[in-house]
N, C-alpha and C. Protein backbone atom coordinates (compact mmCIF):
# COMPACT_ATOMS: atom_id res chain seq x y z
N UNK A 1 12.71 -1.94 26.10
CA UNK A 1 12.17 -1.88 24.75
C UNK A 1 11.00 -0.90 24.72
N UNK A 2 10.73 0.36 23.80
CA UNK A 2 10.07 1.08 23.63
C UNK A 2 8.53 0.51 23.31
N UNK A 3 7.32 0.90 23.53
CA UNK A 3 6.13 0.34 23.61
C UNK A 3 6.01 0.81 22.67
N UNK A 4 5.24 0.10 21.38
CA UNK A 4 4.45 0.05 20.10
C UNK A 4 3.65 1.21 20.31
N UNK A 5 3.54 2.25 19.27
CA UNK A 5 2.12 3.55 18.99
C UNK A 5 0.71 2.61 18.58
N UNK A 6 0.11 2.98 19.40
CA UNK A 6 -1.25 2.31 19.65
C UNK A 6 -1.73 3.53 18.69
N UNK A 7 -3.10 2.97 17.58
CA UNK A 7 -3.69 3.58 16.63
C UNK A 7 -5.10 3.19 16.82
N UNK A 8 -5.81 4.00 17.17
CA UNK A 8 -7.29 3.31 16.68
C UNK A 8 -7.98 3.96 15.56
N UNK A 9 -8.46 2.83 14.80
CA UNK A 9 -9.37 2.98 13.70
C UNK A 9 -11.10 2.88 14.18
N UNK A 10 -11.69 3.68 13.15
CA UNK A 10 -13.03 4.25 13.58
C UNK A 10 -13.37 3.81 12.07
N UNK A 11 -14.36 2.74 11.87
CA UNK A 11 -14.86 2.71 10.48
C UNK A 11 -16.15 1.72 10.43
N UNK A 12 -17.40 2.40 10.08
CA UNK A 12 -18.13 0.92 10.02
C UNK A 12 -17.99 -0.12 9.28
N UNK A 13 -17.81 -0.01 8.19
CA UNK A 13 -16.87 -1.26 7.38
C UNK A 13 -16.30 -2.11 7.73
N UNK A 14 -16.52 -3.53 8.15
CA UNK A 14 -15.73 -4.02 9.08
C UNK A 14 -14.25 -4.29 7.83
N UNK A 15 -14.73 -4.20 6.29
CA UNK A 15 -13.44 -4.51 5.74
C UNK A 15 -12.68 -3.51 5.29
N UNK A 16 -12.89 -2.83 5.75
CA UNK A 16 -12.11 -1.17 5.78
C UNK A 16 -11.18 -1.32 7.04
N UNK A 17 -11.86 -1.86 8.55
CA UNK A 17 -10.62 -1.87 9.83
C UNK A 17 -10.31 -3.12 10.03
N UNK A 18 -10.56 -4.21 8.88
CA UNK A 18 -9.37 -5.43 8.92
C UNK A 18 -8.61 -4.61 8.14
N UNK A 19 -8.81 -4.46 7.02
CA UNK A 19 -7.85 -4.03 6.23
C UNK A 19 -6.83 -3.06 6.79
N UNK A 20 -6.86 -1.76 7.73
CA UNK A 20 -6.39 -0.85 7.97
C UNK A 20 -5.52 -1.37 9.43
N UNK A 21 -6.00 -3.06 9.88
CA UNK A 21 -5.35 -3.47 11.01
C UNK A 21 -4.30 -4.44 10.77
N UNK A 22 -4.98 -5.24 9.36
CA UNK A 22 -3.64 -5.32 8.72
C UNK A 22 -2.11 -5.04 8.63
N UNK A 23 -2.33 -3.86 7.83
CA UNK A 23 -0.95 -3.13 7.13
C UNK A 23 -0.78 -2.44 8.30
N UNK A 24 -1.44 -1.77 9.80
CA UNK A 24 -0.37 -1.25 10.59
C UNK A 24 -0.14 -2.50 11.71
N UNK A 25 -0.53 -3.42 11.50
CA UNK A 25 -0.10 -4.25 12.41
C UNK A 25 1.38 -4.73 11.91
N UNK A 26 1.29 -4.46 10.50
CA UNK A 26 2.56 -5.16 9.84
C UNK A 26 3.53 -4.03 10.05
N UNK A 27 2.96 -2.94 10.03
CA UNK A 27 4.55 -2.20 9.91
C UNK A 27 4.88 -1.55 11.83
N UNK A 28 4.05 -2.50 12.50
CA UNK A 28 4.46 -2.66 13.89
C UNK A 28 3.40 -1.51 14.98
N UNK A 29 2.81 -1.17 14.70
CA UNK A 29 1.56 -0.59 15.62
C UNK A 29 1.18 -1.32 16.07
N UNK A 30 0.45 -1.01 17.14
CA UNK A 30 -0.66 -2.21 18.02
C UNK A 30 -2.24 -1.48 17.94
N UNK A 31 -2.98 -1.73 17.29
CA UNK A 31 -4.68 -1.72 16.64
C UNK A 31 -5.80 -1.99 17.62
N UNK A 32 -6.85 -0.92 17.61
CA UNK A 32 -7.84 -0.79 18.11
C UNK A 32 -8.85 -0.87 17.50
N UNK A 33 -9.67 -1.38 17.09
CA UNK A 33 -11.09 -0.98 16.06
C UNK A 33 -12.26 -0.90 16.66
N UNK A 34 -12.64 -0.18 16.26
CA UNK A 34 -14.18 0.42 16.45
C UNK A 34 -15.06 0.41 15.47
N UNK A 35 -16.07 0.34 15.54
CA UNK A 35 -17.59 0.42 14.79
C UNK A 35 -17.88 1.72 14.08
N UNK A 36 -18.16 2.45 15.71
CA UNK A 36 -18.66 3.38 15.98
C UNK A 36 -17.66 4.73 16.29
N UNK A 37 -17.74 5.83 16.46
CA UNK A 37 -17.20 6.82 17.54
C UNK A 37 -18.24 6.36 18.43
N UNK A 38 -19.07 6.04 18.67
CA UNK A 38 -19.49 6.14 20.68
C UNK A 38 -19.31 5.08 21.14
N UNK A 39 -18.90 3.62 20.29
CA UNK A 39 -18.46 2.78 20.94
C UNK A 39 -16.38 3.06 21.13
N UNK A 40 -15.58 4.12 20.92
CA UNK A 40 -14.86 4.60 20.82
C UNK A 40 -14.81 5.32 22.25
N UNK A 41 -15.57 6.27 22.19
CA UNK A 41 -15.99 7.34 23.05
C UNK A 41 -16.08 6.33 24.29
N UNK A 42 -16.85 5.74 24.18
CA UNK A 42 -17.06 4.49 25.69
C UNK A 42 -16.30 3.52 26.07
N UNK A 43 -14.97 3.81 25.29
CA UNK A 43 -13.90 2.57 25.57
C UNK A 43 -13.18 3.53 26.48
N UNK A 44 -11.87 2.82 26.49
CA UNK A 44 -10.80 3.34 27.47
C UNK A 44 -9.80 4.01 26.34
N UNK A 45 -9.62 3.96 25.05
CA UNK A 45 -8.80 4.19 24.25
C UNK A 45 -8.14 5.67 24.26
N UNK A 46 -9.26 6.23 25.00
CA UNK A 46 -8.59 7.93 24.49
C UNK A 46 -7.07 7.70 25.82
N UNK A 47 -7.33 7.01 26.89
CA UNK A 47 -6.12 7.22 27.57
C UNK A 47 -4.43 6.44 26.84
N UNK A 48 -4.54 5.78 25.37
CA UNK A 48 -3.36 5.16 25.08
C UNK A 48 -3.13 5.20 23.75
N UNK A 49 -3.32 6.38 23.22
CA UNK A 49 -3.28 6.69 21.91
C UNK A 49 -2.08 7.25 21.46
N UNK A 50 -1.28 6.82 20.26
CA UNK A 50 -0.91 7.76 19.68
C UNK A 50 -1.61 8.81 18.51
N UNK A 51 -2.58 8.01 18.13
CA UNK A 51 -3.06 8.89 16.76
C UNK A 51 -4.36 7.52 16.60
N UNK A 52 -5.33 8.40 16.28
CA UNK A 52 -6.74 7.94 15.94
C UNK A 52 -7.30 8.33 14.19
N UNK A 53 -7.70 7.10 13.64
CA UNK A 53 -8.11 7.24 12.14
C UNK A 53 -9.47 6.77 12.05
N UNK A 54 -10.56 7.74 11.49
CA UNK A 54 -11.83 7.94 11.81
C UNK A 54 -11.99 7.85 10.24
N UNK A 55 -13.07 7.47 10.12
CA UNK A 55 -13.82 7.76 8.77
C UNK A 55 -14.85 8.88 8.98
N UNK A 56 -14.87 9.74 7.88
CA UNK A 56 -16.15 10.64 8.31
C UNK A 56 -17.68 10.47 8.33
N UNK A 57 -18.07 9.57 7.15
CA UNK A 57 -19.55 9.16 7.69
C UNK A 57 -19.77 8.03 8.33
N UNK A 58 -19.90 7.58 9.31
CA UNK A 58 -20.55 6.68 10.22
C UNK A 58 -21.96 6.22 10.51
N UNK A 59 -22.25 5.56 11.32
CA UNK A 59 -23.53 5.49 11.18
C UNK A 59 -24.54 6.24 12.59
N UNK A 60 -23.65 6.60 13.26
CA UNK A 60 -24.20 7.61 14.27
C UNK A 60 -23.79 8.94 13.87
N UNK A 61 -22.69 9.38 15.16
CA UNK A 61 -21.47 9.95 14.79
C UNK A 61 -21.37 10.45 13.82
N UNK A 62 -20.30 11.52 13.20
CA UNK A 62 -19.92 11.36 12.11
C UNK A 62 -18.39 11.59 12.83
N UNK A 63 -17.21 11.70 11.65
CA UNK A 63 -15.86 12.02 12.32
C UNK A 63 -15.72 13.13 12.72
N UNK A 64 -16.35 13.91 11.48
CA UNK A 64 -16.26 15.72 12.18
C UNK A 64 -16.83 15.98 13.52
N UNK A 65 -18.22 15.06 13.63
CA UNK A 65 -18.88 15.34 15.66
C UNK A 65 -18.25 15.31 16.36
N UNK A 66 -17.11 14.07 16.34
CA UNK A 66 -16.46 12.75 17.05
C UNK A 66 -15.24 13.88 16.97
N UNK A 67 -14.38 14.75 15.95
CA UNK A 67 -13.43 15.59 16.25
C UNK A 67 -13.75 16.67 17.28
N UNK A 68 -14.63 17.49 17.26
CA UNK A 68 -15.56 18.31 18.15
C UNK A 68 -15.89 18.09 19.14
N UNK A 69 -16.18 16.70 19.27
CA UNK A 69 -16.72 16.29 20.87
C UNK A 69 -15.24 15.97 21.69
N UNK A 70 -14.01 15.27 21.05
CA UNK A 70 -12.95 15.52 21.65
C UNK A 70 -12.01 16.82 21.92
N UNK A 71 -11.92 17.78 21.23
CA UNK A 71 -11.77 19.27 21.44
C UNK A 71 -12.24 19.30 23.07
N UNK A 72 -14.12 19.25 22.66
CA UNK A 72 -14.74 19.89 23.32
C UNK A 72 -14.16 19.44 25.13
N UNK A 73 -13.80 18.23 25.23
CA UNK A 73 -13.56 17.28 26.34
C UNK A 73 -12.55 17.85 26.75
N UNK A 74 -11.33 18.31 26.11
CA UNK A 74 -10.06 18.48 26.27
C UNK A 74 -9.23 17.69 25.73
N UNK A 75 -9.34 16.60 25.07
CA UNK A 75 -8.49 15.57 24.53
C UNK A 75 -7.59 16.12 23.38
N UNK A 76 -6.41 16.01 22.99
CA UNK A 76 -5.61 16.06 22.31
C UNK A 76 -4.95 14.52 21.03
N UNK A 77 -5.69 14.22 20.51
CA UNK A 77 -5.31 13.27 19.69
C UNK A 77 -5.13 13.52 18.30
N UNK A 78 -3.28 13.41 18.12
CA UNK A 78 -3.74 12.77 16.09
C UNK A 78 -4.67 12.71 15.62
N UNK A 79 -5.38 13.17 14.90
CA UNK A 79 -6.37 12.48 14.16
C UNK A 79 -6.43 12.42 12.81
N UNK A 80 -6.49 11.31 11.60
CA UNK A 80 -6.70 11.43 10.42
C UNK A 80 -8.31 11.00 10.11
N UNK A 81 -8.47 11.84 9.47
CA UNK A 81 -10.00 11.40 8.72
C UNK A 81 -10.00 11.01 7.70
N UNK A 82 -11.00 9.93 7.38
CA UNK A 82 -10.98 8.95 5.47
C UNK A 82 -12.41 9.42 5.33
N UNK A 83 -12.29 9.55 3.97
CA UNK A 83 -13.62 9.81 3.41
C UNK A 83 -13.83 8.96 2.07
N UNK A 84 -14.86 8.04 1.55
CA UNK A 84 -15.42 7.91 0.16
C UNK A 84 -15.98 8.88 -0.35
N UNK A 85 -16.44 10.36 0.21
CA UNK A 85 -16.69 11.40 -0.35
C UNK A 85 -16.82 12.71 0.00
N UNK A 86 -15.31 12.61 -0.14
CA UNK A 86 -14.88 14.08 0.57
C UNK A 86 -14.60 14.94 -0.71
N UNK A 87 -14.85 16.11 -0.13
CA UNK A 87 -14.87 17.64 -0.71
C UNK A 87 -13.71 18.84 -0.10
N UNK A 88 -13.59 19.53 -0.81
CA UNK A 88 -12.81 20.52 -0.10
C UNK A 88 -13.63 21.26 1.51
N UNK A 89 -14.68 21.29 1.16
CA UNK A 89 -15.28 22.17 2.29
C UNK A 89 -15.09 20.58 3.56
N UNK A 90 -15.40 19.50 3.49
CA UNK A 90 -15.05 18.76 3.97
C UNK A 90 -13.68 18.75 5.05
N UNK A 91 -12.96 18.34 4.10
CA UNK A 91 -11.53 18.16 4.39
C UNK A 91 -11.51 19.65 4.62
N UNK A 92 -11.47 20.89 4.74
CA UNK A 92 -11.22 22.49 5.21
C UNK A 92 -11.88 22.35 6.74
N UNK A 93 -13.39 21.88 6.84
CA UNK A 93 -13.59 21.60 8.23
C UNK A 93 -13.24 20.57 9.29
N UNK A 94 -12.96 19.62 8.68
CA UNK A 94 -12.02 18.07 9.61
C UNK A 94 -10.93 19.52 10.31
N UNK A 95 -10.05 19.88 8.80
CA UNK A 95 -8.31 20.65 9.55
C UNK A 95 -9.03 21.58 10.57
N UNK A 96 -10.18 22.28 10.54
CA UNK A 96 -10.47 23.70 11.14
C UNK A 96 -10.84 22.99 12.59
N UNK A 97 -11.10 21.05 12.79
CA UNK A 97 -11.57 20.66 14.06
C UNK A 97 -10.82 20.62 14.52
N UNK A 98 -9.40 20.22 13.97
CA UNK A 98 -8.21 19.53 14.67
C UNK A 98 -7.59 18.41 14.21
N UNK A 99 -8.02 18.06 13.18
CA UNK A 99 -7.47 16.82 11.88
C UNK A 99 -6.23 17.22 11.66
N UNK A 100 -5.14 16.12 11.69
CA UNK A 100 -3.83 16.80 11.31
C UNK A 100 -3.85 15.83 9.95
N UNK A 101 -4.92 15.43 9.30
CA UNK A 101 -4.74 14.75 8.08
C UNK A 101 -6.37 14.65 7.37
N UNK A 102 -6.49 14.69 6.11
CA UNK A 102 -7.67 14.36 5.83
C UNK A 102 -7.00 13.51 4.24
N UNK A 103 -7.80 12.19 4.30
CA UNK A 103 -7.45 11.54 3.10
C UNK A 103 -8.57 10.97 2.27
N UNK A 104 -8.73 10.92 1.01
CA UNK A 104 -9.92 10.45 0.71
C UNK A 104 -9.65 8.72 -0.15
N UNK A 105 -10.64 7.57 0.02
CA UNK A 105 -10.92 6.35 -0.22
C UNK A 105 -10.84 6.45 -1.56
N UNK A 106 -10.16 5.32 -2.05
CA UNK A 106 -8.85 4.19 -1.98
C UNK A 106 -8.16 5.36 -0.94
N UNK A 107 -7.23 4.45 0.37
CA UNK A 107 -6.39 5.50 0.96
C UNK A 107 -5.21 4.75 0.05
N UNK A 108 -3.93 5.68 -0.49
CA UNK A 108 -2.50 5.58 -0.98
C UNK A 108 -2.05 5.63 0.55
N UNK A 109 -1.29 3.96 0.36
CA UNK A 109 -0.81 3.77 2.00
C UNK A 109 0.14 4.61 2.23
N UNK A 110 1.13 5.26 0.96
CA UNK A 110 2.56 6.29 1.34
C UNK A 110 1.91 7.59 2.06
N UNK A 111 0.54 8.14 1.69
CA UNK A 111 -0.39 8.95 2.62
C UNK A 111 -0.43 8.96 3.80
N UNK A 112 -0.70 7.42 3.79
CA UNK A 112 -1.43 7.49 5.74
C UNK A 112 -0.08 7.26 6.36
N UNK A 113 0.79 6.60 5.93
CA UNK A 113 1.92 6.07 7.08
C UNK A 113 2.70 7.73 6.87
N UNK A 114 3.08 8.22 6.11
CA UNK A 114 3.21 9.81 6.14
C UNK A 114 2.73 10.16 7.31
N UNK A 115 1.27 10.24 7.38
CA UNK A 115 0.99 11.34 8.16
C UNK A 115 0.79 10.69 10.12
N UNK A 116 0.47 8.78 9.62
CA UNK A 116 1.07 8.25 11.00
C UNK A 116 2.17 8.78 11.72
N UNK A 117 3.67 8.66 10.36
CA UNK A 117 4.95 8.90 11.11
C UNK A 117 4.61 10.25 11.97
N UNK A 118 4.64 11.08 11.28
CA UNK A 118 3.98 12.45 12.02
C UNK A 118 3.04 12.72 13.11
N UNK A 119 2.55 11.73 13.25
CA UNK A 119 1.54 12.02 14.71
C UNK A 119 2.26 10.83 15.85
N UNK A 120 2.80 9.78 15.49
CA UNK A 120 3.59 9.17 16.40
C UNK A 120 4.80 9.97 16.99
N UNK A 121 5.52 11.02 15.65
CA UNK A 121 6.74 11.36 16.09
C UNK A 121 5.97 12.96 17.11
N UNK A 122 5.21 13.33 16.78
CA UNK A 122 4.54 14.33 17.47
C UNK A 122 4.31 13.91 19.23
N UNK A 123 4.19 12.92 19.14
CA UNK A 123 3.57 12.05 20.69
C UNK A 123 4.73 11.66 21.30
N UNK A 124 5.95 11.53 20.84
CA UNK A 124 7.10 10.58 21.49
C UNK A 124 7.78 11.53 22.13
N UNK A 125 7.84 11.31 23.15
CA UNK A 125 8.68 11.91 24.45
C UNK A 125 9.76 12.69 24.03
């Protein structure tokens, strides 16, 4: 039996990553949540990822650092970014880090699982 795409969510909100652990737990992912990116950064997660969903302002961190600092490492991950107040210049610099998604709050779930399918099917052998 094929192993579940592991997703981690990055949001301080804690009701932003129930919510977001929710609906992919339901449509069969297995969920990581984080606070922070550096409590992210200090886990083990970057080794079992299919695709990582960050919010961009945080309370350290932001997502755009947290995209940059993985570049910078060598890491290769999916990444979608959420914003409550994103802009074009925004969302133009997430894609220019390595974002293969930028969505802005309320997320439209046909959005994110879109651009999930796409970074799971990107990762699968």
């Amino acid at each position: 039996m094929p192993t579940k795409p592991t997703i981690a969510c990055i949001d301080d909100d804690p009701f932003v990553r129930e919510a977001l652990e929710g609906l992919l737990q339901s449509i069969g992912y297995t969920v990581l949540l984080f606070a922070s990116a550096e409590e992210f950064l200090q886990s083990s997660a970057l080794l079992q990822l299919s695709c990582l969903i960050t919010d961009m302002k945080l309370g350290g961190m932001s997502g755009l650092q947290l995209l940059r600092q993985l570049a910078h490492d060598g890491h290769s991950i999916p990444t979608i970014v959420v914003t409550a107040f994103g802009d074009d210049q925004m969302r133009d610099q997430s894609l220019a880090a390595g974002a293969i998604g930028f969505l802005n709050k309320p997320i439209h779930e046909a959005d994110l699982l879109a651009l999930l399918k796409a970074a799971t099917d990107r990762n699968s052998p």
